[in-house]
PDB file of N, CA and C in Angstrom:
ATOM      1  N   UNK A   1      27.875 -11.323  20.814  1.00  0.00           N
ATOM      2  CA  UNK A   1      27.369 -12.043  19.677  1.00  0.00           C
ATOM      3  C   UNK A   1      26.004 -11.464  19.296  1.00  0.00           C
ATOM      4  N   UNK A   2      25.822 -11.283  18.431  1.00  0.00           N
ATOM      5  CA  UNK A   2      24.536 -10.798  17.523  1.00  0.00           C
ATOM      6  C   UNK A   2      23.260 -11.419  16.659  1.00  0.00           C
ATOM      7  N   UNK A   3      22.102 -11.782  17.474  1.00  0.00           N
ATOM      8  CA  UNK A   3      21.692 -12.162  16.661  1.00  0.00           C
ATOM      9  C   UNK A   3      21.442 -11.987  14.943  1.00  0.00           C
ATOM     10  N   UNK A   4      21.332 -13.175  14.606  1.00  0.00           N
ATOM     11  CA  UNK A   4      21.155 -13.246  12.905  1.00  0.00           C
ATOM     12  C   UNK A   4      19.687 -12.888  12.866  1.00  0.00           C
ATOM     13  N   UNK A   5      19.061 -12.241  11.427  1.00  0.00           N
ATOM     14  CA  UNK A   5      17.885 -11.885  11.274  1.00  0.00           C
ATOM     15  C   UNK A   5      17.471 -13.079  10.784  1.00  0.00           C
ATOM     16  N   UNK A   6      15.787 -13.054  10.643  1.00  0.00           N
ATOM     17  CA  UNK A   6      15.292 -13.956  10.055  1.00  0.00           C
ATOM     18  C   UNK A   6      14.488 -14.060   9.011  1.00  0.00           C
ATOM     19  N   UNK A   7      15.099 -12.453   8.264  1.00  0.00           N
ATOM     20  CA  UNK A   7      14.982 -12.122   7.129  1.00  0.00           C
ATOM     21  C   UNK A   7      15.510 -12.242   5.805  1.00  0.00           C
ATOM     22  N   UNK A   8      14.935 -13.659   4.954  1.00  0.00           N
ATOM     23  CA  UNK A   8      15.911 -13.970   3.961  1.00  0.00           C
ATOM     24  C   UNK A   8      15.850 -12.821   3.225  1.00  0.00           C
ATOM     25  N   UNK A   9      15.586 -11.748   3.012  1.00  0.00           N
ATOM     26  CA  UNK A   9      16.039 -10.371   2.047  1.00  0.00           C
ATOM     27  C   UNK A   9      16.880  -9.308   2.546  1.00  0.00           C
ATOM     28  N   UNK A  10      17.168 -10.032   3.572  1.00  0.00           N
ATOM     29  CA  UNK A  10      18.472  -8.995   3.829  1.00  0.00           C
ATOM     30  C   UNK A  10      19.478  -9.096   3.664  1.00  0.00           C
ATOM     31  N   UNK A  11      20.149  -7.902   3.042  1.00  0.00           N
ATOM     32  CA  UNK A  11      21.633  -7.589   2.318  1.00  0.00           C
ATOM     33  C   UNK A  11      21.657  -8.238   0.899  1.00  0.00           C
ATOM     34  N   UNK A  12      20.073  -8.172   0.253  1.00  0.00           N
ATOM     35  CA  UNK A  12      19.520  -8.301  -0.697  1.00  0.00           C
ATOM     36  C   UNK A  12      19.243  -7.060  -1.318  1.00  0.00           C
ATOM     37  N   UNK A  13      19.908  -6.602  -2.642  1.00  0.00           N
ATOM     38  CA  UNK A  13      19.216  -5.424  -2.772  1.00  0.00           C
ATOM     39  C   UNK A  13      18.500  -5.749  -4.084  1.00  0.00           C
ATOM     40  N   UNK A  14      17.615  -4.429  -4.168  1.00  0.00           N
ATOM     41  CA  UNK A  14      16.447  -4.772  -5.209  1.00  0.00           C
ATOM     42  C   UNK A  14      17.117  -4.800  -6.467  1.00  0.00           C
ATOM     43  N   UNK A  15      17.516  -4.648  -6.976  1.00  0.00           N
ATOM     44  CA  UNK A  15      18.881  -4.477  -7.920  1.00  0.00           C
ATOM     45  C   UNK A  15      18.890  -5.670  -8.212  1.00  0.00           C
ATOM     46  N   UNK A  16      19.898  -6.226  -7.240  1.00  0.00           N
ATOM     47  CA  UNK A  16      19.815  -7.657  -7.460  1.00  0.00           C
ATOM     48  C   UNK A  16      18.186  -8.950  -7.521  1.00  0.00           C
ATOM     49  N   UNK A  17      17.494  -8.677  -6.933  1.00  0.00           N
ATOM     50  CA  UNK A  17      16.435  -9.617  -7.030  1.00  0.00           C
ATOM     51  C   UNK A  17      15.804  -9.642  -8.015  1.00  0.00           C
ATOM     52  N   UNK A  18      15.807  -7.755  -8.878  1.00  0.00           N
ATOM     53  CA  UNK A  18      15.089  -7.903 -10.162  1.00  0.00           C
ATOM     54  C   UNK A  18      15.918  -8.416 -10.895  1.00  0.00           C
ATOM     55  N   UNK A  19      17.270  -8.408 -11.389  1.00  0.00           N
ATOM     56  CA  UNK A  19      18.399  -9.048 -12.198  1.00  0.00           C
ATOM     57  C   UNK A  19      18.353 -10.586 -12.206  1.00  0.00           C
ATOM     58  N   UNK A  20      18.073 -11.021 -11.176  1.00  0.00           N
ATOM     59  CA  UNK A  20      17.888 -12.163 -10.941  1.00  0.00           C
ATOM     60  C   UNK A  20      16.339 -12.849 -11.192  1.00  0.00           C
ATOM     61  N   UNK A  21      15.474 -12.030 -11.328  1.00  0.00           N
ATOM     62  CA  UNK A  21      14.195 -12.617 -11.644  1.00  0.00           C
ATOM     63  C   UNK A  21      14.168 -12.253 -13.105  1.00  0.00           C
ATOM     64  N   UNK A  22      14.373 -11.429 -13.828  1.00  0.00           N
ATOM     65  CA  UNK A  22      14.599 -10.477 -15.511  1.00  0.00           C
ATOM     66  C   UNK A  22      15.413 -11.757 -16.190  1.00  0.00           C
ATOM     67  N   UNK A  23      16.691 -12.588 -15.459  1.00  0.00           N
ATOM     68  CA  UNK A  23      17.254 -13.821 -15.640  1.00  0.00           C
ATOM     69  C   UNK A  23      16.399 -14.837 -15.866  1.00  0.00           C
ATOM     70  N   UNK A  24      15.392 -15.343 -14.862  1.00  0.00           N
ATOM     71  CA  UNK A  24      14.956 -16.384 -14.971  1.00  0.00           C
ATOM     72  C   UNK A  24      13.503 -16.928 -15.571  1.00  0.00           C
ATOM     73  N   UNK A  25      12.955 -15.666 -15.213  1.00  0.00           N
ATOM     74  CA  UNK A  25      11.681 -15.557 -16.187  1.00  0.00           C
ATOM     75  C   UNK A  25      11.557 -14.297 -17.501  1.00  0.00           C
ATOM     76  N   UNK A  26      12.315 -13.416 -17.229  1.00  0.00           N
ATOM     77  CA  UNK A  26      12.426 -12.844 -18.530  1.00  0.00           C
ATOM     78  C   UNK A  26      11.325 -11.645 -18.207  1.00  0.00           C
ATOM     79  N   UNK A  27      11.036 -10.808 -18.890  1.00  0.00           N
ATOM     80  CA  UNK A  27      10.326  -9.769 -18.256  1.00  0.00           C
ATOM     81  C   UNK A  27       9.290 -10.041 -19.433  1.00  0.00           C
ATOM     82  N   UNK A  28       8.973 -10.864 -20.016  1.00  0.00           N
ATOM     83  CA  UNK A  28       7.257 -11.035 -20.568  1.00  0.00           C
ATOM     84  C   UNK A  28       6.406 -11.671 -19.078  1.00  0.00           C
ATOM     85  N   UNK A  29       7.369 -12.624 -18.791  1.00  0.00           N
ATOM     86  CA  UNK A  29       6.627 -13.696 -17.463  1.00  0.00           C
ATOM     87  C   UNK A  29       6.465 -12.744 -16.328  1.00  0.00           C
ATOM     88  N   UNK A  30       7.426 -11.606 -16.174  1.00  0.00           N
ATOM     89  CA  UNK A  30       7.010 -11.142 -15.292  1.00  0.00           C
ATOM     90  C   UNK A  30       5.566 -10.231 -15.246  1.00  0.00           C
ATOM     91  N   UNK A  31       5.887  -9.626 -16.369  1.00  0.00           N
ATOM     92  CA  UNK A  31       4.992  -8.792 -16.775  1.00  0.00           C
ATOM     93  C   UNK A  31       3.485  -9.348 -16.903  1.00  0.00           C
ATOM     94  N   UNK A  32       3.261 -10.697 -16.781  1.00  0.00           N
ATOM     95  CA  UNK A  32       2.104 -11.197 -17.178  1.00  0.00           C
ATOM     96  C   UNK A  32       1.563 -11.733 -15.309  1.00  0.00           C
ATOM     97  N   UNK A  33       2.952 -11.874 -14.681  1.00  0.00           N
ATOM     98  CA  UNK A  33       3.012 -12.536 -13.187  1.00  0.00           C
ATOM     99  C   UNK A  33       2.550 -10.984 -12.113  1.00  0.00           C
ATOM    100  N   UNK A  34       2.919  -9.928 -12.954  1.00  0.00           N
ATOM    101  CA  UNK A  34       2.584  -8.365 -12.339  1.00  0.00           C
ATOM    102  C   UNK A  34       2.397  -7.544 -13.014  1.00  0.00           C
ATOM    103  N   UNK A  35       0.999  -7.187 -13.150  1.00  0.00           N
ATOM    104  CA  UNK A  35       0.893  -6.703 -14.246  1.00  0.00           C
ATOM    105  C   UNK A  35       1.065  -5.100 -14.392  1.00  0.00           C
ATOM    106  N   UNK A  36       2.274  -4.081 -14.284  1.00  0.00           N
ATOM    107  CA  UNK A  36       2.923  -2.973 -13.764  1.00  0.00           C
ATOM    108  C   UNK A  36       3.717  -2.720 -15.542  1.00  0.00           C
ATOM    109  N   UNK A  37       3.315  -1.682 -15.518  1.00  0.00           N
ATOM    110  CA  UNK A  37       3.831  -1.010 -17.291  1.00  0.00           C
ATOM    111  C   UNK A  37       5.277  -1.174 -17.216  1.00  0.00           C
ATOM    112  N   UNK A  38       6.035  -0.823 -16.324  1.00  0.00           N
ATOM    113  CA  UNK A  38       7.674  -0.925 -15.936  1.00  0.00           C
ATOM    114  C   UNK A  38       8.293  -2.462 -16.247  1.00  0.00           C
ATOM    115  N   UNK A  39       6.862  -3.463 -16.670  1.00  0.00           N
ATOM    116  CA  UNK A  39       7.289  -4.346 -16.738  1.00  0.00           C
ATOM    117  C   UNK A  39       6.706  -4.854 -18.699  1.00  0.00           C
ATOM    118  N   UNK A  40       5.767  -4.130 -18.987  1.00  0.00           N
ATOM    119  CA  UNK A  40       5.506  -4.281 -19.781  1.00  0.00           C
ATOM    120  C   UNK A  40       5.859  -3.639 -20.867  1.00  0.00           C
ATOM    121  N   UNK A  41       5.879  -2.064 -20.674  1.00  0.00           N
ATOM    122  CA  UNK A  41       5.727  -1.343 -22.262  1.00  0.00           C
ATOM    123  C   UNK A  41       7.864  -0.720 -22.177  1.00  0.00           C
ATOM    124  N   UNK A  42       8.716  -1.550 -22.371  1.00  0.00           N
ATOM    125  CA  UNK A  42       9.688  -1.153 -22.836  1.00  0.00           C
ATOM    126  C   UNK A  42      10.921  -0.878 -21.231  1.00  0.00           C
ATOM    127  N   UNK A  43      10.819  -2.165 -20.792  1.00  0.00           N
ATOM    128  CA  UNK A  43      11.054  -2.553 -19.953  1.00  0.00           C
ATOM    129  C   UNK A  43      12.973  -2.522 -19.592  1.00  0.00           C
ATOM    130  N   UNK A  44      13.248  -2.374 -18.662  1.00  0.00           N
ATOM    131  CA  UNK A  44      14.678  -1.852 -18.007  1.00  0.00           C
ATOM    132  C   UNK A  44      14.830  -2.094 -16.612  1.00  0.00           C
ATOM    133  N   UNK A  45      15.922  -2.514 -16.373  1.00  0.00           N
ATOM    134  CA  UNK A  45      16.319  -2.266 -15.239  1.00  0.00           C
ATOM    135  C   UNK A  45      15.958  -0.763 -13.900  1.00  0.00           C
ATOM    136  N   UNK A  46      16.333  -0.111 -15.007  1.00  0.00           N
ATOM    137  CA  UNK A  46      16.177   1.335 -14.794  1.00  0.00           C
ATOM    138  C   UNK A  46      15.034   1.660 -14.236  1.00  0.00           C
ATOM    139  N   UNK A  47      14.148   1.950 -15.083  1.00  0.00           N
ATOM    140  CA  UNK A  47      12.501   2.007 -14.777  1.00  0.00           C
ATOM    141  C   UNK A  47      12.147   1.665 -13.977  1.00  0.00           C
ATOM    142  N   UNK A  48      12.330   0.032 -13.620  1.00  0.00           N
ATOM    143  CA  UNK A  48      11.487  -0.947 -12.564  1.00  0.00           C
ATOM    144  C   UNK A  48      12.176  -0.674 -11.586  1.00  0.00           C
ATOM    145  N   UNK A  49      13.267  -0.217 -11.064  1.00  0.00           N
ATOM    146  CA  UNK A  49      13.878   0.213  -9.970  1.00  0.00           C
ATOM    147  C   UNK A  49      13.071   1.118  -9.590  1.00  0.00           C
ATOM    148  N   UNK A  50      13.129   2.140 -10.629  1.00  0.00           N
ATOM    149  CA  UNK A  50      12.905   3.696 -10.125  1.00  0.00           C
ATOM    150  C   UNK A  50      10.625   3.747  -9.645  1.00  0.00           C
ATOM    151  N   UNK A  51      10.458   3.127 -10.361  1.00  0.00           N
ATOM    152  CA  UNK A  51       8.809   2.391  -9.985  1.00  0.00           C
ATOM    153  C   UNK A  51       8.923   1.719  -8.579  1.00  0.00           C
ATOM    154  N   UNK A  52       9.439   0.870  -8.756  1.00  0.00           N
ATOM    155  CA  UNK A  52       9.970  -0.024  -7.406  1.00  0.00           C
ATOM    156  C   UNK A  52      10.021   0.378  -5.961  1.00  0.00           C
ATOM    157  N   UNK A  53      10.486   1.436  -6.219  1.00  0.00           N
ATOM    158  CA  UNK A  53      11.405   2.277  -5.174  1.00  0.00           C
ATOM    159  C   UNK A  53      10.093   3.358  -4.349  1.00  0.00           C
ATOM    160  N   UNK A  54       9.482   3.580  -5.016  1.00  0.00           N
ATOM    161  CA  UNK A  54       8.760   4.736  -5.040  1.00  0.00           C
ATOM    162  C   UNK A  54       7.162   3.910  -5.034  1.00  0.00           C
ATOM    163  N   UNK A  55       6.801   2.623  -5.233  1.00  0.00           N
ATOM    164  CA  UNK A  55       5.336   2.013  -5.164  1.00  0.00           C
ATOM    165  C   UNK A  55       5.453   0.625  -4.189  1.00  0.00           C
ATOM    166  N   UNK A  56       5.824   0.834  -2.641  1.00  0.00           N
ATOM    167  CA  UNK A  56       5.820  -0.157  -1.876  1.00  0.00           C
ATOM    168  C   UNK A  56       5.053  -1.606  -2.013  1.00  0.00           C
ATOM    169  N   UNK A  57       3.667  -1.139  -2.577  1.00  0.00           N
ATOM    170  CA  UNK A  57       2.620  -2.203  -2.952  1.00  0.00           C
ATOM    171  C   UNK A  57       3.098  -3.247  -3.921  1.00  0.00           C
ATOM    172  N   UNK A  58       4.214  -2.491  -5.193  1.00  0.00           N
ATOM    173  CA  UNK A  58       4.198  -3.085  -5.957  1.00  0.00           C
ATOM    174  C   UNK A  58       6.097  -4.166  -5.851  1.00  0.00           C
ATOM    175  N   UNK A  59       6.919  -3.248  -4.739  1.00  0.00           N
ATOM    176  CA  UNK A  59       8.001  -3.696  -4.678  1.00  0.00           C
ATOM    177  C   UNK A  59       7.598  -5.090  -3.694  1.00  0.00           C
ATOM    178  N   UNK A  60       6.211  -5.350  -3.082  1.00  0.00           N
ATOM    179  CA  UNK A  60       6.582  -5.824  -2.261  1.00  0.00           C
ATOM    180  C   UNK A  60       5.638  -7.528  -2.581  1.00  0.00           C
ATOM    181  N   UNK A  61       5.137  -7.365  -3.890  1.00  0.00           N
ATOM    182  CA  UNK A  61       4.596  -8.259  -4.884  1.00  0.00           C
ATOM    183  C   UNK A  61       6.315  -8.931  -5.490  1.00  0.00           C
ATOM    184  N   UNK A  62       6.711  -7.659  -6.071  1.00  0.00           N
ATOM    185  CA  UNK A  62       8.083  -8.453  -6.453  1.00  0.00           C
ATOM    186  C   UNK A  62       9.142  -8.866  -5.475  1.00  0.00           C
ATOM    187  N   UNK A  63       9.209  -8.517  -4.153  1.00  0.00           N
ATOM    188  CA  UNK A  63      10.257  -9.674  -3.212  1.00  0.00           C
ATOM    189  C   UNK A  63       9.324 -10.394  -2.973  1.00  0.00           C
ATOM    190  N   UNK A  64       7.951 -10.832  -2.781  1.00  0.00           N
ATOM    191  CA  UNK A  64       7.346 -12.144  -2.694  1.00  0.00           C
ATOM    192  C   UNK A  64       7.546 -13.307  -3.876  1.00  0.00           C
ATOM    193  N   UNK A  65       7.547 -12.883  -5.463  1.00  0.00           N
ATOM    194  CA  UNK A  65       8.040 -13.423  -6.632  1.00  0.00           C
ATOM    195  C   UNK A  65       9.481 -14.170  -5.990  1.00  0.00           C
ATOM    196  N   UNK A  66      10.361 -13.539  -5.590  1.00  0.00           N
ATOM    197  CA  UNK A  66      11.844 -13.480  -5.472  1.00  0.00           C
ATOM    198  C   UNK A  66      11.936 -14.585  -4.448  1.00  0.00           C
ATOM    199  N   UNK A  67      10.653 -14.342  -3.250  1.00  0.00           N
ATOM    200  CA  UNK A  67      10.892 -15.561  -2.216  1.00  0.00           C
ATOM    201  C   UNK A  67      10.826 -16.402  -2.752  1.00  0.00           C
ATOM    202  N   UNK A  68       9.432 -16.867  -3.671  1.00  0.00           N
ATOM    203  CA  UNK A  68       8.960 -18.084  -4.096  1.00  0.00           C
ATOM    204  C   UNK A  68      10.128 -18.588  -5.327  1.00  0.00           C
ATOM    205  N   UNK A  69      10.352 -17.551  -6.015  1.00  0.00           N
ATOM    206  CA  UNK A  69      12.206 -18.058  -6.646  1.00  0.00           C
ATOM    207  C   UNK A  69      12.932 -18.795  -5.888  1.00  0.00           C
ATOM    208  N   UNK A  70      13.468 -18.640  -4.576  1.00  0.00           N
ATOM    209  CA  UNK A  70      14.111 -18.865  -3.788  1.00  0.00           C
ATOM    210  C   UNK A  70      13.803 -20.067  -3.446  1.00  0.00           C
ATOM    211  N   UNK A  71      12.636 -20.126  -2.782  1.00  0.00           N
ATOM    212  CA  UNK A  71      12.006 -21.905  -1.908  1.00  0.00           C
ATOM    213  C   UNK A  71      12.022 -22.426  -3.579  1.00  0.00           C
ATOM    214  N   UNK A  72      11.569 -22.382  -4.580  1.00  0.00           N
ATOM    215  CA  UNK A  72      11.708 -23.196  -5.830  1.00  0.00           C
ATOM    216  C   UNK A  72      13.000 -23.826  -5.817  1.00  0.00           C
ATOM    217  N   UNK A  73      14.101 -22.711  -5.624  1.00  0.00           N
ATOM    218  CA  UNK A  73      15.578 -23.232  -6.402  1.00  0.00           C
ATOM    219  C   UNK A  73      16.218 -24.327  -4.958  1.00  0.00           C
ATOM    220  N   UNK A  74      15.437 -24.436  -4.226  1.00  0.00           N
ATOM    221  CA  UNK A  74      16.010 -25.438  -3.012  1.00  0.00           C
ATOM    222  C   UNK A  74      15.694 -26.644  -3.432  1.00  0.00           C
ATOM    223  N   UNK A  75      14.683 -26.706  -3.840  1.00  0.00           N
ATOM    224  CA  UNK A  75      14.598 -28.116  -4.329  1.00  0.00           C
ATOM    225  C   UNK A  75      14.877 -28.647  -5.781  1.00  0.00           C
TER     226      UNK A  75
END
């Protein structure tokens, strides 16, 4: 038997968390919540991945967004 992690972002991919945050706040809110051009000047999926991927500092502002999404939608 294997322990379970105790990492709610795992088998989370970034893909999905931005799709899911681009959903719920829309990428003005984000853009104003982080303030990162990928989010501001002509904004995509695409882009903010490829930013994402490549600026740890800034991917790791947006899975904190994604947690606090998360503990929000519990209650």
């Amino acid at each position: 038997m294997s322990p379970h992690s105790k990492d709610p972002l795992e088998g989370i991919t970034l893909e999905k968390i931005l799709n899911d945050l681009v959903a719920c706040y829309g990428w003005e809110e984000l853009g104003k919540e982080l303030t990162i051009n990928c989010f501001n000047n002509n904004p995509s999926i695409k882009s903010s991945l490829h930013f994402l991927r490549r600026t740890p500092w800034a991917r790791k502002k947006v899975e904190q967004i994604y947690l606090d999404y998360l503990e929000a939608r519990k209650t």
